[in-house]
Protein backbone atom coordinates (compact mmCIF):
# COMPACT_ATOMS: atom_id res chain seq x y z
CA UNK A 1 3.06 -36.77 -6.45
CA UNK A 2 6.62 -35.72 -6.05
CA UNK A 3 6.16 -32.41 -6.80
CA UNK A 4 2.66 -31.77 -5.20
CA UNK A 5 5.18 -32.30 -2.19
CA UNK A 6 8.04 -30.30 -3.39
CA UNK A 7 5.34 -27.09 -3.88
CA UNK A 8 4.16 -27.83 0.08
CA UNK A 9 7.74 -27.71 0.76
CA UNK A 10 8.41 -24.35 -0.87
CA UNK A 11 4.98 -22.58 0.11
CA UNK A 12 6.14 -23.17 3.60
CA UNK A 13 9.92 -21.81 3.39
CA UNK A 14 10.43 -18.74 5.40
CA UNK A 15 11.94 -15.66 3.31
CA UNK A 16 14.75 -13.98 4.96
CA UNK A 17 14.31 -10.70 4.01
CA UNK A 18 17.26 -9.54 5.16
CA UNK A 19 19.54 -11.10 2.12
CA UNK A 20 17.66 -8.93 -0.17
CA UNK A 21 20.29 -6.34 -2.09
CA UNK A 22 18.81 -2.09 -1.94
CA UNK A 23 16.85 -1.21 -5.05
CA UNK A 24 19.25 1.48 -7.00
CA UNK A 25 17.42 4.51 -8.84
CA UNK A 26 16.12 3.15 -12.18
CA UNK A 27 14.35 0.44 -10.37
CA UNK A 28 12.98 2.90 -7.75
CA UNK A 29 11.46 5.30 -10.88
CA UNK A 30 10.41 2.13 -12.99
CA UNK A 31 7.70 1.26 -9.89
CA UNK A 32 7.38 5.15 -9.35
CA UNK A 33 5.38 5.25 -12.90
CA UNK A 34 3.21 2.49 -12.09
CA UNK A 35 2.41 3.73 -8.92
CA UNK A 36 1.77 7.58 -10.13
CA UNK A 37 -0.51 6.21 -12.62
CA UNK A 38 -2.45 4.59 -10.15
CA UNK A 39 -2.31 7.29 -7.91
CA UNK A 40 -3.65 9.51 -10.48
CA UNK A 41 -6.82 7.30 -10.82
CA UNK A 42 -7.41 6.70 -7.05
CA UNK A 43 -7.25 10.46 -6.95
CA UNK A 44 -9.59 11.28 -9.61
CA UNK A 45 -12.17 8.43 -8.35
CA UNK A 46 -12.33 9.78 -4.77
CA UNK A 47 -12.14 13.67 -6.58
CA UNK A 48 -15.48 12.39 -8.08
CA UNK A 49 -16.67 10.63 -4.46
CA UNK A 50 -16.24 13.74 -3.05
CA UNK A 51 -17.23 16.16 -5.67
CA UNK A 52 -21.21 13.70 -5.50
CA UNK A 53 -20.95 13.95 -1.35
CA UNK A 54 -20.56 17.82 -1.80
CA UNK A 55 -23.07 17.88 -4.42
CA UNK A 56 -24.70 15.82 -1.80
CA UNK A 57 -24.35 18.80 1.12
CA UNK A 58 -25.51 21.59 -1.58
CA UNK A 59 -28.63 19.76 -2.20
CA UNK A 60 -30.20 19.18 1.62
CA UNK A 61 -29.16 22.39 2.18
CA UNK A 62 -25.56 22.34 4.08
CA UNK A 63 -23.40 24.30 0.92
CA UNK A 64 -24.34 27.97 0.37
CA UNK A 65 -24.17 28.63 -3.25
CA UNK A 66 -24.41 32.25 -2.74
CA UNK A 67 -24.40 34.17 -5.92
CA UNK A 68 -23.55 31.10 -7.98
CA UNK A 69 -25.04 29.19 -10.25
CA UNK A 70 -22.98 26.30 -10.38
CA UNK A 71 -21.62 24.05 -8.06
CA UNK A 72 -18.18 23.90 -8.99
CA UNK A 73 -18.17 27.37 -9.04
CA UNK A 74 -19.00 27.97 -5.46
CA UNK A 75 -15.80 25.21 -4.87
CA UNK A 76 -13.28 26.99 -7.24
CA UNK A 77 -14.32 30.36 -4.92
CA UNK A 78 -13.99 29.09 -1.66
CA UNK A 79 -10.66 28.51 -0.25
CA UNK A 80 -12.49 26.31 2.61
CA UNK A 81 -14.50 23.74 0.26
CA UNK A 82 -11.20 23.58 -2.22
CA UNK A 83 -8.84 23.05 0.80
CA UNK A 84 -11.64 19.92 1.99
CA UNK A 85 -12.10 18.08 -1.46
CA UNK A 86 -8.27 18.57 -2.00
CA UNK A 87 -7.40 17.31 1.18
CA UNK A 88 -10.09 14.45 1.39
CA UNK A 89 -8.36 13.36 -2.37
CA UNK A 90 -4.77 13.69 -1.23
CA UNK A 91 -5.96 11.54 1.95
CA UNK A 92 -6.96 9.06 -0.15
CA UNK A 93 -3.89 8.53 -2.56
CA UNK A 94 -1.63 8.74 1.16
CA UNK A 95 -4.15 5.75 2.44
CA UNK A 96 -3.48 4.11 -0.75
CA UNK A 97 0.25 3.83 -0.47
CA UNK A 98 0.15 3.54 3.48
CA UNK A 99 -2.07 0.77 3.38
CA UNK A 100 0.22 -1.78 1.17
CA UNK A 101 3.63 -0.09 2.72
CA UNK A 102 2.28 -1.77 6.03
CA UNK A 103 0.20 -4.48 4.55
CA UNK A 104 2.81 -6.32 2.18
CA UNK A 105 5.45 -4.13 2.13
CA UNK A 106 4.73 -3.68 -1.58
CA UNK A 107 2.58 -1.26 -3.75
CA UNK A 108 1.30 -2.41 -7.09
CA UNK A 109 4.28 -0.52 -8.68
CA UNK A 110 6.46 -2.42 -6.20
CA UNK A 111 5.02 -5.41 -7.12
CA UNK A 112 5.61 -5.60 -10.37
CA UNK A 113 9.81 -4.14 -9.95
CA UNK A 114 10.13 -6.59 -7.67
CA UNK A 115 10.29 -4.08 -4.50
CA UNK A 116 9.58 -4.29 -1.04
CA UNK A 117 10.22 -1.58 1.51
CA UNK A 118 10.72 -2.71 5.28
CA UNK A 119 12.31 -2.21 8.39
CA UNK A 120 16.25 -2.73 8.16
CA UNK A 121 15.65 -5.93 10.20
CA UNK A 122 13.47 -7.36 7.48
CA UNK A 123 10.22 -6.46 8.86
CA UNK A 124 6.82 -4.84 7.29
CA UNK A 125 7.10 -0.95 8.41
CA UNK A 126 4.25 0.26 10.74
CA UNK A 127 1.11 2.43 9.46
CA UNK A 128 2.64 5.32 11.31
CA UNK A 129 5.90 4.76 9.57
CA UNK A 130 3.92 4.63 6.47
CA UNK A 131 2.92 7.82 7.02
CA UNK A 132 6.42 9.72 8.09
CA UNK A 133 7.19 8.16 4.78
CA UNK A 134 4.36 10.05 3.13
CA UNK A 135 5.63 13.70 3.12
CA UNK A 136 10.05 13.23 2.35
CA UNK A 137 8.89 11.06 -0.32
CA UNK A 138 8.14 14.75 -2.57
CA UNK A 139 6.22 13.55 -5.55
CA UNK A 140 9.39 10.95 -5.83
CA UNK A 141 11.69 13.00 -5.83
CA UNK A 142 13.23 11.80 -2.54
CA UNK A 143 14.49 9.09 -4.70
CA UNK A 144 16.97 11.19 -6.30
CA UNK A 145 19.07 10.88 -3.63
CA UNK A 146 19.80 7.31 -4.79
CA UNK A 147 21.85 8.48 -7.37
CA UNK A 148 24.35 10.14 -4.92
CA UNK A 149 23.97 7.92 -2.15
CA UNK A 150 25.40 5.19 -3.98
CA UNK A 151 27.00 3.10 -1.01
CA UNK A 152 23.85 2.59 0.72
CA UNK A 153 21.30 3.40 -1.80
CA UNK A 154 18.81 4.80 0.39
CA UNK A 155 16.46 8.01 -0.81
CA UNK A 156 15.58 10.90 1.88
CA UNK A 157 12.40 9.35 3.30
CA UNK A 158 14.47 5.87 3.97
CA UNK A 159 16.87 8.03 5.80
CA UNK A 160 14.10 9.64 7.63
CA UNK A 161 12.68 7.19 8.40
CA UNK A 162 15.00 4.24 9.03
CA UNK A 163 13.32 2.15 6.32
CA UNK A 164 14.70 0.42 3.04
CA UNK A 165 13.72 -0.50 -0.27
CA UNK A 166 14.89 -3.94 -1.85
CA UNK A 167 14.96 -5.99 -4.71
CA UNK A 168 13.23 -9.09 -4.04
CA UNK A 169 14.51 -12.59 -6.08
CA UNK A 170 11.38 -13.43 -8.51
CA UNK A 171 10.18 -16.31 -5.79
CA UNK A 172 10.41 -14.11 -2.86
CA UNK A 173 8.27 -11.68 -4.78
CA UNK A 174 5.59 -14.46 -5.79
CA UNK A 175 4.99 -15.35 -2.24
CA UNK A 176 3.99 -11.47 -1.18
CA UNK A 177 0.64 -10.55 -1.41
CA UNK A 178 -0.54 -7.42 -2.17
């Protein structure tokens, strides 16, 4: 009974996220590799989403398929049609990581390093912060700046941004949901 009690107790304990210490480079790529790989996977099941709705449009009629035969054809030979399915994919993966920046503060890459990126004061960053986040992050490469930025261990899009990425203690981390 004594610990049924103890478990309320610590359920209900407020994390200061604050305390946290930065996340430093290797810590930063180890999440970046989870989260590229599911990036890759969201982008190739919405590539497919979108490749059936455009199927979709060619068959009642709203594709012209001109002098092709194939589908994918008239796509690889259109600037237009490449430039939507591209952009309706890349949409996608940029919802993805938008969506648990401001949700948890935590992708599934995050997650599982231990990360959290937030506000300086602690708190989840915005959708629209999410999204200034989206373009200086470069593939990941923002994070390179880590390595000279030492001191304060923030990449290019947490300067941008005003935004930081910590390393949560292993409780802190169970009690974020993603």
């Amino acid at each position: 009974m004594a610990s049924k009690d103890k478990s309320t107790t610590t359920d209900t304990e407020f994390v200061l996220y604050t305390e946290f210490p930065r996340a430093g480079f290797f810590r930063r790529f180890g999440s970046w590799v989870y989260d590229v790989l599911i990036a890759v996977a969201v982008y190739m099941v919405v590539g497919a989403v979108g490749f059936g709705l455009f199927a979709l449009a060619a068959n009642i009629g709203l594709v012209d398929m001109g002098p092709y035969e194939h589908l994918i054809d008239v796509q690889q030979n259109s600037i237009l049609y490449s430039a939507l399915i591209y952009l309706w994919n890349l949409s996608w993966v940029a919802f993805f990581f938008i969506y648990f920046w401001a949700r948890s503060g935590q992708t599934i890459g995050m997650k599982a390093w231990r990360l959290r990126v937030q506000n300086p004061d602690g708190t989840l960053i915005s959708k629209k912060t999410g999204l200034k986040r989206i373009l200086p992050t470069l593939l990941g490469l923002g994070n390179l700046l880590v390595i000279f930025d030492r001191k304060n261990k923030q990449s290019l899009q947490d300067k941008l941004t005003n935004t930081e990425v910590v390393v949560l203690s292993l409780d802190a981390n169970k009690k974020t949901k993603i």
